[in-house]
C-alpha atoms as a PDB file:
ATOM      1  CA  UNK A   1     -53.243  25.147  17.744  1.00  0.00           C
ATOM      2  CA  UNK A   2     -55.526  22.085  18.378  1.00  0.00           C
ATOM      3  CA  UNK A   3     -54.043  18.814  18.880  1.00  0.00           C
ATOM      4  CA  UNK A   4     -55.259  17.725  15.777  1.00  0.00           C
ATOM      5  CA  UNK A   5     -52.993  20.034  14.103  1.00  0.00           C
ATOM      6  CA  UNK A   6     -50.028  19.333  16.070  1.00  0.00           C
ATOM      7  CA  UNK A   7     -50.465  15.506  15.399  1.00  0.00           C
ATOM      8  CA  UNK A   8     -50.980  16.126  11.586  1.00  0.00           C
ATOM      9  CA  UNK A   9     -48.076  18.756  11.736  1.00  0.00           C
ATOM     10  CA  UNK A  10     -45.788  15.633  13.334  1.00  0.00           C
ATOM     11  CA  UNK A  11     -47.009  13.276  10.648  1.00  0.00           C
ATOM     12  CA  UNK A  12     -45.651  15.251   7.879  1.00  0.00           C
ATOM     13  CA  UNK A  13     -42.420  16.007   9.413  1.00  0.00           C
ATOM     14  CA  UNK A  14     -41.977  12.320   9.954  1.00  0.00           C
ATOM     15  CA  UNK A  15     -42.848  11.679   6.220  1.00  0.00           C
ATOM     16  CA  UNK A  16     -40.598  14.618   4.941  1.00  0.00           C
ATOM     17  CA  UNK A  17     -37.609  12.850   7.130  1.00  0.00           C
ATOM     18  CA  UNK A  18     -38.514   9.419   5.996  1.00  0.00           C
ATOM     19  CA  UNK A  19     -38.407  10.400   2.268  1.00  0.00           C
ATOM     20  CA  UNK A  20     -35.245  12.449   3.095  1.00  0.00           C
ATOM     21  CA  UNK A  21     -33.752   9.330   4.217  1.00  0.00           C
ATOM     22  CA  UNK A  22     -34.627   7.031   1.660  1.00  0.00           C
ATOM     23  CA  UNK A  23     -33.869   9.750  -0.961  1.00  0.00           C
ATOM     24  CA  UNK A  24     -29.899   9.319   0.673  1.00  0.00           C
ATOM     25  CA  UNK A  25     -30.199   5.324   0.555  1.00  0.00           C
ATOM     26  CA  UNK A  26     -31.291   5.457  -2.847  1.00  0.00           C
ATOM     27  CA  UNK A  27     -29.455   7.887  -4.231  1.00  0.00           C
ATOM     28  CA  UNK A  28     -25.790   6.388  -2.221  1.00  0.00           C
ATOM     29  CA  UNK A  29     -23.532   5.432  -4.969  1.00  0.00           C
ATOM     30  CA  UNK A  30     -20.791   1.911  -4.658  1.00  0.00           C
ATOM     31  CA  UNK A  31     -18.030   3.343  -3.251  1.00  0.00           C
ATOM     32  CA  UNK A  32     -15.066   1.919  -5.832  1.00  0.00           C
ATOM     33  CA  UNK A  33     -12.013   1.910  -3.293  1.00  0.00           C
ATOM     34  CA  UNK A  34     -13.703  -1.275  -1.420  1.00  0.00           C
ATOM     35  CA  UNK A  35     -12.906  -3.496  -4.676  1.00  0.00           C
ATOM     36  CA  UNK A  36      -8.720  -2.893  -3.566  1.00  0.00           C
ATOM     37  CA  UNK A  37      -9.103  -2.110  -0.600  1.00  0.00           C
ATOM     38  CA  UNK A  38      -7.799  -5.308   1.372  1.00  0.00           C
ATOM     39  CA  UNK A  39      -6.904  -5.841   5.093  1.00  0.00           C
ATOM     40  CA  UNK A  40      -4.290  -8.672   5.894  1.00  0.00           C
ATOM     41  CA  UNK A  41      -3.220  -7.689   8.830  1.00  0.00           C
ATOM     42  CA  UNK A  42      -1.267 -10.351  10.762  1.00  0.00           C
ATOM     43  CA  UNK A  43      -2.757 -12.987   7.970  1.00  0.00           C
ATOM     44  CA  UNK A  44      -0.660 -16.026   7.042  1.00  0.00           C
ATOM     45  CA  UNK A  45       0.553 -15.058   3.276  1.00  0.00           C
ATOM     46  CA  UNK A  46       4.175 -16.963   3.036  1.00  0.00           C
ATOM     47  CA  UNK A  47       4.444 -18.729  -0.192  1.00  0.00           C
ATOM     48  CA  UNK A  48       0.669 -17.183  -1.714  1.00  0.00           C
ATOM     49  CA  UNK A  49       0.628 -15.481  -5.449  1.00  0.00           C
ATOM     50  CA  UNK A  50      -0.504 -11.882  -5.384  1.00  0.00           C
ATOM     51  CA  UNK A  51       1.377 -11.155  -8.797  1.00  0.00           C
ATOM     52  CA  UNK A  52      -0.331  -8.900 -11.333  1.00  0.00           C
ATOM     53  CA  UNK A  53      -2.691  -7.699  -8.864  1.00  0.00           C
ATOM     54  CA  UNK A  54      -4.114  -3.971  -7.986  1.00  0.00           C
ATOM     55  CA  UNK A  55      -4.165  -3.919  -4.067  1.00  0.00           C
ATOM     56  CA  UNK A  56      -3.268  -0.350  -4.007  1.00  0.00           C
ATOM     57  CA  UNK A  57      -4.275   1.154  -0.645  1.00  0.00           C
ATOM     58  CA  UNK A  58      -4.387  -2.271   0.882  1.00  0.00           C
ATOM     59  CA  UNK A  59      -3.405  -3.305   4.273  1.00  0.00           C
ATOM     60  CA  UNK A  60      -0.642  -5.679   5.058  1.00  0.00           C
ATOM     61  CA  UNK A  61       0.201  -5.042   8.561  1.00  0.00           C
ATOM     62  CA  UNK A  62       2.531  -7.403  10.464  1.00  0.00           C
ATOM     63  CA  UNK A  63       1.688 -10.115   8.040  1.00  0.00           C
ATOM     64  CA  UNK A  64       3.954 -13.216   7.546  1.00  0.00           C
ATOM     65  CA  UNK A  65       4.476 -12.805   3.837  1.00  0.00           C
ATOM     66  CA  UNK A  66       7.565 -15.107   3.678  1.00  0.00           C
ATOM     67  CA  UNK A  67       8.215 -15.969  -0.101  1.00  0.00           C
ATOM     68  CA  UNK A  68       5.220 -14.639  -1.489  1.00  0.00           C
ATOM     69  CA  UNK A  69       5.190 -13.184  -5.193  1.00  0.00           C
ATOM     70  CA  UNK A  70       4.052  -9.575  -5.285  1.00  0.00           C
ATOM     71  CA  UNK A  71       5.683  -9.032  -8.917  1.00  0.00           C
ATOM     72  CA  UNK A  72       4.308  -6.712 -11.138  1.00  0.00           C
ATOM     73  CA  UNK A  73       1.680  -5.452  -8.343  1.00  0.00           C
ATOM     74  CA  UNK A  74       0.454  -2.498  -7.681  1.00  0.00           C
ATOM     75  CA  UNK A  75       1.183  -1.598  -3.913  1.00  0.00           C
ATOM     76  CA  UNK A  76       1.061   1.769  -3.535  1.00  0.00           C
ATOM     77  CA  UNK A  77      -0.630   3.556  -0.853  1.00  0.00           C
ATOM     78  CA  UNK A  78      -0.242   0.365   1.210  1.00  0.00           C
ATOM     79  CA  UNK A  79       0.671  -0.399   4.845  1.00  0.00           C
ATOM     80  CA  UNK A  80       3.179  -3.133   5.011  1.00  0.00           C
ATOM     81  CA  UNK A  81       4.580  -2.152   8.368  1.00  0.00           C
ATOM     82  CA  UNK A  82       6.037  -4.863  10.702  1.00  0.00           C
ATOM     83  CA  UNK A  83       5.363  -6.858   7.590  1.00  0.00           C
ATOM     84  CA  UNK A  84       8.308 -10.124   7.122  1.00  0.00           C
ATOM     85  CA  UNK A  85       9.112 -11.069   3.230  1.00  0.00           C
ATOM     86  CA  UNK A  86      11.804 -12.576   3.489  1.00  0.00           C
ATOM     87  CA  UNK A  87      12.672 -13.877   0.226  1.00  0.00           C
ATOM     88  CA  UNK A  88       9.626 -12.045  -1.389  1.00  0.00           C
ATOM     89  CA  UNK A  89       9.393 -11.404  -5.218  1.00  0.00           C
ATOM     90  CA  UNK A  90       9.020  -7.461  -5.518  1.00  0.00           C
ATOM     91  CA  UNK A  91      10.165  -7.430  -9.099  1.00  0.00           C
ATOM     92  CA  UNK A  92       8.687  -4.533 -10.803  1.00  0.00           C
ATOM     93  CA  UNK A  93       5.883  -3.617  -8.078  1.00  0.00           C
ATOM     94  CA  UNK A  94       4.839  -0.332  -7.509  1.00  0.00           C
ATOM     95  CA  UNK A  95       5.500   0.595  -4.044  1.00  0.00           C
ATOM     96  CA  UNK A  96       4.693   4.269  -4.081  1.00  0.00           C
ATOM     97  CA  UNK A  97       3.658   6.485  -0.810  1.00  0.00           C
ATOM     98  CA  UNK A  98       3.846   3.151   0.895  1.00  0.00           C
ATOM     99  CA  UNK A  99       4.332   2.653   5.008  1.00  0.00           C
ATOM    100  CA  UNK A 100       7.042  -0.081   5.455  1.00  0.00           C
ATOM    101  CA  UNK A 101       8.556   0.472   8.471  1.00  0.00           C
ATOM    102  CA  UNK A 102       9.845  -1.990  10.367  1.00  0.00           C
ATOM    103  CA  UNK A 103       9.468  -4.017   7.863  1.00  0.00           C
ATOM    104  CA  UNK A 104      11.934  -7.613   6.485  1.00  0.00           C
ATOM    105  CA  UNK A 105      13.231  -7.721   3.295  1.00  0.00           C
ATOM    106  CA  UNK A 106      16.343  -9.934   3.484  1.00  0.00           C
ATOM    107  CA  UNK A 107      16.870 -12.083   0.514  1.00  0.00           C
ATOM    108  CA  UNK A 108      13.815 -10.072  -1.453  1.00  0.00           C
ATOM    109  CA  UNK A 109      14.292  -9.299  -5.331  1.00  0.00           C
ATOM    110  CA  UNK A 110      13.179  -5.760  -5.682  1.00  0.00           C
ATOM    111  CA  UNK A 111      14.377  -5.729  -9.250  1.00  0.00           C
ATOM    112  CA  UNK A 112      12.684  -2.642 -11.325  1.00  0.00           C
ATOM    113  CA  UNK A 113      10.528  -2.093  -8.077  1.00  0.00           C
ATOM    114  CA  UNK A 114       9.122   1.545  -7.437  1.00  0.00           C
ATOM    115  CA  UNK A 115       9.604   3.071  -3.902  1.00  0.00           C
ATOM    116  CA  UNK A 116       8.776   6.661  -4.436  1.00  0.00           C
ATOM    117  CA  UNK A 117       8.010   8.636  -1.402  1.00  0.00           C
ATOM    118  CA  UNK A 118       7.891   5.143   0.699  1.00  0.00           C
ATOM    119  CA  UNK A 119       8.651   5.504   4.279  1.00  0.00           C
ATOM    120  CA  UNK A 120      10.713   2.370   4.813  1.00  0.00           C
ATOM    121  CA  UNK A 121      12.702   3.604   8.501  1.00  0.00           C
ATOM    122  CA  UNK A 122      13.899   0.625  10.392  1.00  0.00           C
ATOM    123  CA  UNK A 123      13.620  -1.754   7.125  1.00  0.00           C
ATOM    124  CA  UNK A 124      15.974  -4.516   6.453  1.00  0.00           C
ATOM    125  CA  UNK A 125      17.330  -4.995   3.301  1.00  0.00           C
ATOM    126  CA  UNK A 126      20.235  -7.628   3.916  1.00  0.00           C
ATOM    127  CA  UNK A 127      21.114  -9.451   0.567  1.00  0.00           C
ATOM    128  CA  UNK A 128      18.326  -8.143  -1.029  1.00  0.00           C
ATOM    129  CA  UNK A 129      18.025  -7.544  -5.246  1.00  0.00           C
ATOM    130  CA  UNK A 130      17.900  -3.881  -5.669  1.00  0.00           C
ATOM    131  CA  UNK A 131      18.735  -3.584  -9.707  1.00  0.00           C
ATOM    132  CA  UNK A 132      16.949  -1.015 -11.291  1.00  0.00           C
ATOM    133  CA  UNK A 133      14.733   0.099  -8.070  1.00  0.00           C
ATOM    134  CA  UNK A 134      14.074   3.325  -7.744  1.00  0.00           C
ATOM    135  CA  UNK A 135      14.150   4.857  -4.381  1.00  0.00           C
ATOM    136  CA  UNK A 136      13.366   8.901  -5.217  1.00  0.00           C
ATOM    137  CA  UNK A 137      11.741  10.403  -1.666  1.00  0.00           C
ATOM    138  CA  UNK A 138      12.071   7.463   0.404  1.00  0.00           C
ATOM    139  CA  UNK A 139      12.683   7.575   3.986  1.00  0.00           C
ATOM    140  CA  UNK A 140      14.989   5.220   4.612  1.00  0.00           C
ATOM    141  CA  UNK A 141      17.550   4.797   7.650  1.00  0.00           C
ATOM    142  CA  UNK A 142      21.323   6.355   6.399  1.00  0.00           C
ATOM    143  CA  UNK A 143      22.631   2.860   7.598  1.00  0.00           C
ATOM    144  CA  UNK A 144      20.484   1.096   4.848  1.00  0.00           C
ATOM    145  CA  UNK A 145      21.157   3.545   2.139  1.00  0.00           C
ATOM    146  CA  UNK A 146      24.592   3.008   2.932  1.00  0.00           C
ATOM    147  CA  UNK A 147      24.177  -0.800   2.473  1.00  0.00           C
ATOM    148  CA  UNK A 148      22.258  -0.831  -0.440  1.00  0.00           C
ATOM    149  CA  UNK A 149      24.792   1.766  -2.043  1.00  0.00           C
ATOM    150  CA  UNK A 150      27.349  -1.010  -2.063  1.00  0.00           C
ATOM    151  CA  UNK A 151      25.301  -3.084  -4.741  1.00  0.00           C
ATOM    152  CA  UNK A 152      23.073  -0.473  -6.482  1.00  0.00           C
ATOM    153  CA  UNK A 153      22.941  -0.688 -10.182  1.00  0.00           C
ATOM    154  CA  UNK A 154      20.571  -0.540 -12.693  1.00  0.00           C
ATOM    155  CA  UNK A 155      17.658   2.120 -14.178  1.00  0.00           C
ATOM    156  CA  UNK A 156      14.155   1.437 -13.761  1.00  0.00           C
ATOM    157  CA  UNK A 157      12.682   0.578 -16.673  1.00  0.00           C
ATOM    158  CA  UNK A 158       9.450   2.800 -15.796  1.00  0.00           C
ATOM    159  CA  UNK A 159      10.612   5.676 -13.846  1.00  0.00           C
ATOM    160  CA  UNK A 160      14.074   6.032 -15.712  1.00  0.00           C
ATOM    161  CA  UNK A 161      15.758   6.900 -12.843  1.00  0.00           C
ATOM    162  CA  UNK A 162      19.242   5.380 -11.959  1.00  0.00           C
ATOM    163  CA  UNK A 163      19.259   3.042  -8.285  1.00  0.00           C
ATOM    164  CA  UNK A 164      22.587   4.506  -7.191  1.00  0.00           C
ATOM    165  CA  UNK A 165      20.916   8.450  -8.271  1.00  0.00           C
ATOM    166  CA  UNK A 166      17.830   7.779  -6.262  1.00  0.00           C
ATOM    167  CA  UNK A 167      19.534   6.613  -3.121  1.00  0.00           C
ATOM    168  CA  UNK A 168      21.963   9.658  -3.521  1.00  0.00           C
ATOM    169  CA  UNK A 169      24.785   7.176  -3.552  1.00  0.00           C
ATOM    170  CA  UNK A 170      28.045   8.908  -4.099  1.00  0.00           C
END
């Protein structure tokens, strides 16, 4: 093999990889999760709207969310742990597979809110509305449930299940 040929062989391997390549650039599709996908960790959220809103799969670690409206949101799939929202507005969010530990709830309405399969250990929920959540799967300290046993009512409107049934309140 001549040098010439080794040269010319190179060339079209370096074509072949350079059309390879732009062949994956241009072929690459949006990736749709990056629309929802938010990161607020340790942001400054007390008082902010966020009602109405899809931020499934978002991330709201350790953020100061004091007061903030989350009603009628979806949050499921999200990270909320170390997360303070105190006096939130939960009321009907959807809080499914969600990581909340650790996380401050005192004096939050979670009226008709959804925590199905939520891992909420080491969460307060001192004087918190709880009418009509449902809490089916959660992990939640035996302490808490205990609390929140004392003043569970309601059905949730979406999930029909009873607060008191899902919190296996006797």
């Amino acid at each position: 093999m001549t040098i010439g040929t080794l040269i010319w062989r190179l060339l079209e391997l370096l074509g072949l990889l350079l059309l390879a390549g732009l062949w994956v650039l241009l072929d690459a599709s949006p990736v749709l999760a990056q629309d929802k996908a938010v990161n607020y960790t340790y942001a400054q959220l007390a008082n902010q709207d966020f009602s109405h809103k899809d931020l499934a799969g978002g991330v709201f670690a350790a953020a100061d969310m004091r007061g903030i409206n989350f009603e009628d949101s979806d949050l499921s799939n999200t990270i909320l742990t170390e997360g303070v929202l105190l006096g939130a507005n939960l009321k009907g969010a959807n809080l499914t597979n969600s990581l909340m530990d650790r996380v401050t709830l005192d004096f939050a309405d979670l009226t008709n809110a959804i925590f199905v399969d939520a891992i909420a250990t080491r969460t307060r929920f001192y004087d918190t509305t709880i009418t009509g959540a449902d809490f089916s799967g959660a992990v939640l300290d035996r302490y808490q449930v205990k609390l929140l046993c004392d003043r569970a009512d309601g059905v949730n409107p979406v999930t029909g299940i009873s607060t008191r049934e899902s919190l296996g309140c006797q």
